[in-house]
PDB file of N, CA and C in Angstrom:
ATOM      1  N   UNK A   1      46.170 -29.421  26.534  1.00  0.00           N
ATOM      2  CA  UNK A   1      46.106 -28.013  26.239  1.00  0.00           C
ATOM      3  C   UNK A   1      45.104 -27.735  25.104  1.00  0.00           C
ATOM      4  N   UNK A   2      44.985 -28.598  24.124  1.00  0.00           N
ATOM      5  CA  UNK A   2      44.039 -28.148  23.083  1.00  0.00           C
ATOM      6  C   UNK A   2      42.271 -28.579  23.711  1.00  0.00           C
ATOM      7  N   UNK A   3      42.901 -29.868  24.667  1.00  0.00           N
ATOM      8  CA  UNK A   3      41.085 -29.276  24.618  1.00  0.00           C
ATOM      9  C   UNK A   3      40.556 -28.411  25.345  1.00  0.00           C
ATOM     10  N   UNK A   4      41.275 -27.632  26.335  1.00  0.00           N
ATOM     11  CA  UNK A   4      41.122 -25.983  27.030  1.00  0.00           C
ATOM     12  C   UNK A   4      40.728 -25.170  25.953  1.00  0.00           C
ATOM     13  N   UNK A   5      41.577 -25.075  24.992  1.00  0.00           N
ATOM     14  CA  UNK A   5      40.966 -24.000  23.952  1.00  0.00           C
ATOM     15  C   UNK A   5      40.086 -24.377  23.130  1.00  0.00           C
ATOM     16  N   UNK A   6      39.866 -25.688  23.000  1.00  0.00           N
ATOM     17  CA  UNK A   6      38.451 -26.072  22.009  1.00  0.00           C
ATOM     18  C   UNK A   6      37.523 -25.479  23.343  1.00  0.00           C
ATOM     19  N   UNK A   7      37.340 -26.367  24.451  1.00  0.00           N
ATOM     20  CA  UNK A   7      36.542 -25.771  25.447  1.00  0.00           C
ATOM     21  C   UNK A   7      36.408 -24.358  25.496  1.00  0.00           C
ATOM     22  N   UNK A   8      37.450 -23.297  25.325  1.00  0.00           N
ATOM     23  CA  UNK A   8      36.944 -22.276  25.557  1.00  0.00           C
ATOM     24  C   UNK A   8      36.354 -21.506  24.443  1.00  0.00           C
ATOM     25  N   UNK A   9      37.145 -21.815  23.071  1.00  0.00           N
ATOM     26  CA  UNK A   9      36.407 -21.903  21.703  1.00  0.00           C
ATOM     27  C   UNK A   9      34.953 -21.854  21.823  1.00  0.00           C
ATOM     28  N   UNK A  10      34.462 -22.980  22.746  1.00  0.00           N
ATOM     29  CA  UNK A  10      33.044 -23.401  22.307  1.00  0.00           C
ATOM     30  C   UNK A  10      32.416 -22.699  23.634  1.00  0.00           C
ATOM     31  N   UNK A  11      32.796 -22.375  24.808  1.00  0.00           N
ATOM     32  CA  UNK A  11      32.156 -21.796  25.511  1.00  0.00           C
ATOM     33  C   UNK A  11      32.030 -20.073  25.076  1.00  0.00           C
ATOM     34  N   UNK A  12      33.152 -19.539  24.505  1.00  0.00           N
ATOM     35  CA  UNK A  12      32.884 -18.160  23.962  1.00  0.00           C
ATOM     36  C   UNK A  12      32.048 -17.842  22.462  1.00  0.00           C
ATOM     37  N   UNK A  13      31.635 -19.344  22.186  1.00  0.00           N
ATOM     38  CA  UNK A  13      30.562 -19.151  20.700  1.00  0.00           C
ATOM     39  C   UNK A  13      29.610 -19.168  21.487  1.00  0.00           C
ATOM     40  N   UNK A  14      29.254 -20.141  22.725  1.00  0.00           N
ATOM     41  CA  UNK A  14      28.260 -19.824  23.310  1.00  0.00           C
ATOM     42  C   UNK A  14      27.140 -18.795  23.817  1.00  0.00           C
ATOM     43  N   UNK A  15      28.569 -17.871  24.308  1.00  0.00           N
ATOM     44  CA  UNK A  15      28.127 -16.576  24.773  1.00  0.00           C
ATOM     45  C   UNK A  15      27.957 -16.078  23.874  1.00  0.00           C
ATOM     46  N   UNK A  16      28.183 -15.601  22.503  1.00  0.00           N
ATOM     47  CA  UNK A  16      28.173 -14.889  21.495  1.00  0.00           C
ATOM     48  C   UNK A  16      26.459 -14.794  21.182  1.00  0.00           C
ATOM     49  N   UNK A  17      26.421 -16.852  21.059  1.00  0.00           N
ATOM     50  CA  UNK A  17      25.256 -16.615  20.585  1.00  0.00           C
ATOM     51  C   UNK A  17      24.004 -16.499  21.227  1.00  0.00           C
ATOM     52  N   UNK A  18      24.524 -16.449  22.772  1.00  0.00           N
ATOM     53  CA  UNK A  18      23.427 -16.140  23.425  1.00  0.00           C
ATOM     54  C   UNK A  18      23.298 -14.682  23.943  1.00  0.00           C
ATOM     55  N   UNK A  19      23.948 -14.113  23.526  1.00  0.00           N
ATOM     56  CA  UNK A  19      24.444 -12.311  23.345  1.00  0.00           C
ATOM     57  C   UNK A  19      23.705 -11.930  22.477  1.00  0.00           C
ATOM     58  N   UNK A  20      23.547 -12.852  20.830  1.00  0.00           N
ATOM     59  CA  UNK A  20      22.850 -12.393  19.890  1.00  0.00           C
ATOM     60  C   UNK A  20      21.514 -12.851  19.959  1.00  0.00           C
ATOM     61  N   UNK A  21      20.854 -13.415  20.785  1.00  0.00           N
ATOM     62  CA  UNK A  21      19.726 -14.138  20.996  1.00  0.00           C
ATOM     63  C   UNK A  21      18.978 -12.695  21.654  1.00  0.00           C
ATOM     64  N   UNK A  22      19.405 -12.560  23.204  1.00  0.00           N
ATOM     65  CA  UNK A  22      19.248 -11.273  24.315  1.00  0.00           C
ATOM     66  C   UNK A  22      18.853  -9.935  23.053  1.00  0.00           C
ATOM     67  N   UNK A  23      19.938  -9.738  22.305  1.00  0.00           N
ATOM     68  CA  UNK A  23      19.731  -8.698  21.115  1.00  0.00           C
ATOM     69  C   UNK A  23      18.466  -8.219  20.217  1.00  0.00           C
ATOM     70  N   UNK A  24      18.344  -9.684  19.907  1.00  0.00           N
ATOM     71  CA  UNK A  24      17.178 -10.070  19.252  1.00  0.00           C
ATOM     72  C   UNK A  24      15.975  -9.418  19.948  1.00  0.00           C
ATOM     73  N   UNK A  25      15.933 -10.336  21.338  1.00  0.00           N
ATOM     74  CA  UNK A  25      14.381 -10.086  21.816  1.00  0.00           C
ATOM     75  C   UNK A  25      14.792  -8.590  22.570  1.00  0.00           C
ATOM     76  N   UNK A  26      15.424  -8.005  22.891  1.00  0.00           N
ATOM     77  CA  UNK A  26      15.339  -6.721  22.671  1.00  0.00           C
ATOM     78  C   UNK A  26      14.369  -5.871  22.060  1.00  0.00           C
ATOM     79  N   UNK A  27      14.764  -6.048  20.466  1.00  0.00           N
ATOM     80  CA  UNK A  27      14.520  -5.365  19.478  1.00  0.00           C
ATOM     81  C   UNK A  27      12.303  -5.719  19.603  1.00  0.00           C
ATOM     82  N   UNK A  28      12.838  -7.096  19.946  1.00  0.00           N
ATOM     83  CA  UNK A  28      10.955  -7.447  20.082  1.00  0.00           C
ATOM     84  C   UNK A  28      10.362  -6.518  21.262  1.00  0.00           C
ATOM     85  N   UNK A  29      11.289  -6.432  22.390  1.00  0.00           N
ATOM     86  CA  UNK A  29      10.150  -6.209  22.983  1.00  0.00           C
ATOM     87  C   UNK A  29       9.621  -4.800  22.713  1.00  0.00           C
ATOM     88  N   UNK A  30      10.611  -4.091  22.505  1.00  0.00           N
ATOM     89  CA  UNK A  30      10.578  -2.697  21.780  1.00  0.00           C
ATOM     90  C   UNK A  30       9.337  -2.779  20.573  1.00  0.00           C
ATOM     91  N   UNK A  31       9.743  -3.558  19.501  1.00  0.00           N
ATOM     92  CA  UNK A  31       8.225  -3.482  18.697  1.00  0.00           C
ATOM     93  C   UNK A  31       6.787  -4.006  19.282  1.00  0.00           C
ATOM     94  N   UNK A  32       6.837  -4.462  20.514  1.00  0.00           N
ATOM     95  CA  UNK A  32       5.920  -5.043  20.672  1.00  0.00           C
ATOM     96  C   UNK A  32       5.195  -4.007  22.154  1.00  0.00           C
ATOM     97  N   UNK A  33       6.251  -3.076  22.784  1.00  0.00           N
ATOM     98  CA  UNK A  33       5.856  -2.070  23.126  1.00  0.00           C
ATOM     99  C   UNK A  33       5.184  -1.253  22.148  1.00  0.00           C
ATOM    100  N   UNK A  34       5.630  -0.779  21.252  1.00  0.00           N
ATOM    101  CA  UNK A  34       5.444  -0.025  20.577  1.00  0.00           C
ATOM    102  C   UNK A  34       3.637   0.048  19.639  1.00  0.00           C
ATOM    103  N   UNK A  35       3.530  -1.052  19.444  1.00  0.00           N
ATOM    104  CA  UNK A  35       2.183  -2.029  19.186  1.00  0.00           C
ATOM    105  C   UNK A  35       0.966  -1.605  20.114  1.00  0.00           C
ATOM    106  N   UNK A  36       1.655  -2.065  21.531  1.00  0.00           N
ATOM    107  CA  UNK A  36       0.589  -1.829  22.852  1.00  0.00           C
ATOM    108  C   UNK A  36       0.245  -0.231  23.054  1.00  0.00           C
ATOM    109  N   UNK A  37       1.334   0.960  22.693  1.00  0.00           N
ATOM    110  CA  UNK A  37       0.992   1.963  22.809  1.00  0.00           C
ATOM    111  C   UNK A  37       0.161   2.305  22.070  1.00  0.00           C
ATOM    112  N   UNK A  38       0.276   1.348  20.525  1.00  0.00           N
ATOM    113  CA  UNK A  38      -0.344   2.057  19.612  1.00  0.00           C
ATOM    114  C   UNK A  38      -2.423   1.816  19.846  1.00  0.00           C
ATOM    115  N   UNK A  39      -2.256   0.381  20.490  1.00  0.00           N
ATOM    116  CA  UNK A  39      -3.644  -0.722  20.640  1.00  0.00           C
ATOM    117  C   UNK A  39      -4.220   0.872  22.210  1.00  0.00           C
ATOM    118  N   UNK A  40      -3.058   1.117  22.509  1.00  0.00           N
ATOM    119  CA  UNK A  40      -4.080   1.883  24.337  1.00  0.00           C
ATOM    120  C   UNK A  40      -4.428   3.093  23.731  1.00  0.00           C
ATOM    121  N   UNK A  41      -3.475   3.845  22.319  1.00  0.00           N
ATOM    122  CA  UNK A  41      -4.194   5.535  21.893  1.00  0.00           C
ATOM    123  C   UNK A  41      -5.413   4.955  21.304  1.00  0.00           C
ATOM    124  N   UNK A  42      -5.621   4.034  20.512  1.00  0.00           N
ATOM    125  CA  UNK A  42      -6.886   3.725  19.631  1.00  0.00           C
ATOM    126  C   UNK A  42      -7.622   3.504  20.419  1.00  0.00           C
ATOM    127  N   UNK A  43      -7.859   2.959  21.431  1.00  0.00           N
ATOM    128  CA  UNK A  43      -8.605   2.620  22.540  1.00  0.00           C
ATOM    129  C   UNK A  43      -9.111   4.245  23.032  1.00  0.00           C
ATOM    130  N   UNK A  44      -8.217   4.930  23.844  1.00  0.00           N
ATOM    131  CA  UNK A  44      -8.693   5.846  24.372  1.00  0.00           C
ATOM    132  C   UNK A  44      -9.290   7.033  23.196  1.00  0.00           C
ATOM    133  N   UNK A  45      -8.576   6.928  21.658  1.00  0.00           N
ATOM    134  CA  UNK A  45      -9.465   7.972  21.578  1.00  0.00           C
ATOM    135  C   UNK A  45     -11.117   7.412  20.452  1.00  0.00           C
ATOM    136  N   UNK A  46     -11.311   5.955  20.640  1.00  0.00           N
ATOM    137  CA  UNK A  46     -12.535   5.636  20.349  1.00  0.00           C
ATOM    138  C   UNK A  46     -13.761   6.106  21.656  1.00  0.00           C
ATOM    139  N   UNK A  47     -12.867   5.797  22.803  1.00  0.00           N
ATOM    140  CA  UNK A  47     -13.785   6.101  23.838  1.00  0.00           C
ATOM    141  C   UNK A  47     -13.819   7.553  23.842  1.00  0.00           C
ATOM    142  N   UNK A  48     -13.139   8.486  23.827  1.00  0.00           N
ATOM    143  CA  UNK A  48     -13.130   9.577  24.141  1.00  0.00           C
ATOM    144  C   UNK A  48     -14.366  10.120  22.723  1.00  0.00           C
ATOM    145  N   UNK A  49     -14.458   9.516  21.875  1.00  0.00           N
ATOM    146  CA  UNK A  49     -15.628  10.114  20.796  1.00  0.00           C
ATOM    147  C   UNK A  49     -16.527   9.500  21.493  1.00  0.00           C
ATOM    148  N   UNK A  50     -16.908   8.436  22.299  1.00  0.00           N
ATOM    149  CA  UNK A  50     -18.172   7.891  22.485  1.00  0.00           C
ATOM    150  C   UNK A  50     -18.463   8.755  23.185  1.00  0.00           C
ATOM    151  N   UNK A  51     -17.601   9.446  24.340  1.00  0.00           N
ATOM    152  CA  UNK A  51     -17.728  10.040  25.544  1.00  0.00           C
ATOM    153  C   UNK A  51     -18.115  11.741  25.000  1.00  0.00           C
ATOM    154  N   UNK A  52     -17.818  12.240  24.106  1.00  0.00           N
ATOM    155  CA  UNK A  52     -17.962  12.847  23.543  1.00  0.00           C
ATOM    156  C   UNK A  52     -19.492  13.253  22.996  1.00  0.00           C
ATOM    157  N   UNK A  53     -19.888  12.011  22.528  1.00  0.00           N
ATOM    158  CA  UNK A  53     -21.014  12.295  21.742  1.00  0.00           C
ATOM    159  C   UNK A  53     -22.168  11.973  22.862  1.00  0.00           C
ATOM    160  N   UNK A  54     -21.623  11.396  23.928  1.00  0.00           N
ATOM    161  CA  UNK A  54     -22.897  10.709  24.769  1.00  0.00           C
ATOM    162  C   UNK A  54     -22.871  12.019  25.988  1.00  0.00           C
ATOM    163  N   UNK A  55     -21.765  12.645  26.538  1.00  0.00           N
ATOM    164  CA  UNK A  55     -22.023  13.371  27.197  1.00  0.00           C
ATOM    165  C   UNK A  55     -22.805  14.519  27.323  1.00  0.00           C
ATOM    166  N   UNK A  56     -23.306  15.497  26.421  1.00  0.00           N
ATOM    167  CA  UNK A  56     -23.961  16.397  26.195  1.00  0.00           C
ATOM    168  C   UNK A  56     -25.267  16.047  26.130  1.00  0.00           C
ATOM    169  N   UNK A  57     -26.030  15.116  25.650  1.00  0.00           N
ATOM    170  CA  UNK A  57     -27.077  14.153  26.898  1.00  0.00           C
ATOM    171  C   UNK A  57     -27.421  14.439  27.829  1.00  0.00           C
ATOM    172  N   UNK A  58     -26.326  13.643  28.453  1.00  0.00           N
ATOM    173  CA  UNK A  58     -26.293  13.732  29.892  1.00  0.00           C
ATOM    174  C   UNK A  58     -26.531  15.045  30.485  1.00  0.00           C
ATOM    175  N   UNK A  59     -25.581  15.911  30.089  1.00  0.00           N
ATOM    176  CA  UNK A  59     -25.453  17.406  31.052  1.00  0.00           C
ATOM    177  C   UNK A  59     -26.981  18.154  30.643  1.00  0.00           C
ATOM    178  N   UNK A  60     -27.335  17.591  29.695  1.00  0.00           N
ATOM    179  CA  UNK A  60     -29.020  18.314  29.726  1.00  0.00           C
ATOM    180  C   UNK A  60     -29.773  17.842  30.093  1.00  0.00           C
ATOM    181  N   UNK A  61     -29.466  16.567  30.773  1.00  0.00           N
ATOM    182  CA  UNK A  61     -30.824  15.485  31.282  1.00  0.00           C
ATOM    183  C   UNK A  61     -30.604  16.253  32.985  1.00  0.00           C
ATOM    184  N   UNK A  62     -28.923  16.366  32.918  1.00  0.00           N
ATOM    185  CA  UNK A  62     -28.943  16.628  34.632  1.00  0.00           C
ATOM    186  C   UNK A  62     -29.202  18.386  34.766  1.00  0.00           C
ATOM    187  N   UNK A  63     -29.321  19.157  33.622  1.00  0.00           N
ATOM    188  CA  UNK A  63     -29.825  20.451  33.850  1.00  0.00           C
ATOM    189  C   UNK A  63     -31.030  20.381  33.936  1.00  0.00           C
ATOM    190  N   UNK A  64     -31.947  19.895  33.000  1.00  0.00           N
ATOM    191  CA  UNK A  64     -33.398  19.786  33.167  1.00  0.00           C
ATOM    192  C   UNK A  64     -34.202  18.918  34.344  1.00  0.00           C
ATOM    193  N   UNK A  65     -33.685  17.740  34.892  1.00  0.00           N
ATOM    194  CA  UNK A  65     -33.466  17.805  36.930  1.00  0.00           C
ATOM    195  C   UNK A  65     -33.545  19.286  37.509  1.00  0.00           C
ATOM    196  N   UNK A  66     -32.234  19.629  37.368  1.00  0.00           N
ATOM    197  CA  UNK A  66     -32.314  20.428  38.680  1.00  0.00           C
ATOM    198  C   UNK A  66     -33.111  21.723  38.413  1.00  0.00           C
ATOM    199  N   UNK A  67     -33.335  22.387  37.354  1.00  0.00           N
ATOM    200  CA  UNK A  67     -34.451  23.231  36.897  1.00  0.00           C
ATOM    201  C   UNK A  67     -36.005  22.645  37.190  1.00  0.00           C
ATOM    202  N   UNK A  68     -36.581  21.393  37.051  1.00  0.00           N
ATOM    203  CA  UNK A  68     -37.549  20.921  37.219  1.00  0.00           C
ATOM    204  C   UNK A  68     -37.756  20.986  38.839  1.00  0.00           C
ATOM    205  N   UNK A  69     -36.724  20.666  39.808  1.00  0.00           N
ATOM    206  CA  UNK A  69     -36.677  20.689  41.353  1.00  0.00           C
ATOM    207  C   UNK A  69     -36.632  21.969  41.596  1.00  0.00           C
ATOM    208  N   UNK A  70     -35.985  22.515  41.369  1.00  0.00           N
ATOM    209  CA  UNK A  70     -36.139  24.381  41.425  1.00  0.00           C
ATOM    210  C   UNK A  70     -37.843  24.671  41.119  1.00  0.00           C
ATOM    211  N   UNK A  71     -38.032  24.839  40.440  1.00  0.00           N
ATOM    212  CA  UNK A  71     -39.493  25.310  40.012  1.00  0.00           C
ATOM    213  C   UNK A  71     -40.533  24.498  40.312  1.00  0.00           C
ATOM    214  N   UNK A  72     -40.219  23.094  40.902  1.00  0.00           N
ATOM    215  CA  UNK A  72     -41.828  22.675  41.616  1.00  0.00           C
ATOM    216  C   UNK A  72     -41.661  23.244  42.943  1.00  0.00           C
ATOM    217  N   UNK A  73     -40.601  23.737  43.910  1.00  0.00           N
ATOM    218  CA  UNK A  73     -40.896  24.355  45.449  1.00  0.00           C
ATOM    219  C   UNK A  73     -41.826  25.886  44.854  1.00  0.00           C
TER     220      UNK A  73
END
C-alpha cells in the first residue's frame, strides 16, 4: 500500500511540474509574439517611408510619359 502512494506521490509531482513547465512557455510564447509584432510594424513602417519618399518620382516620371505621347501625335 505505501508504495501506491509514494507512486502516486511522485506521479502527481510529476504532473505539477510539468503543468508548471507548459505555464512557463506560455508566457514565452506570448513575449515572443509580442517581439515579432513589434520586428513586422518596424518593418512596414520603414518601408512605408521609403515608399513614401520614392513614390512621387515615380508618378511624375509616369505623368511626363504620358504627356510626352500625347503631344508627339
Amino acid at each position: 500500500m505505501k508504495f501506491i502512494v509514494a507512486m502516486q506521490t511522485k506521479l502527481n509531482n510529476t504532473k505539477a511540474a510539468a503543468l508548471n513547465l507548459l505555464k512557463k512557455q506560455e508566457g514565452q510564447n506570448t513575449v515572443e509574439y509580442i517581439i515579432m509584432l513589434a520586428v513586422v510594424v518596424g518593418i512596414a513602417l520603414a518601408v512605408g517611408a521609403a515608399v513614401k519618399a520614392f513614390l512621387p518620382d515615380v508618378f511624375e516620371n509616369v505623368k511626363n510619359k504620358i504627356i510626352g505621347g500625347v503631344n508627339q501625335e
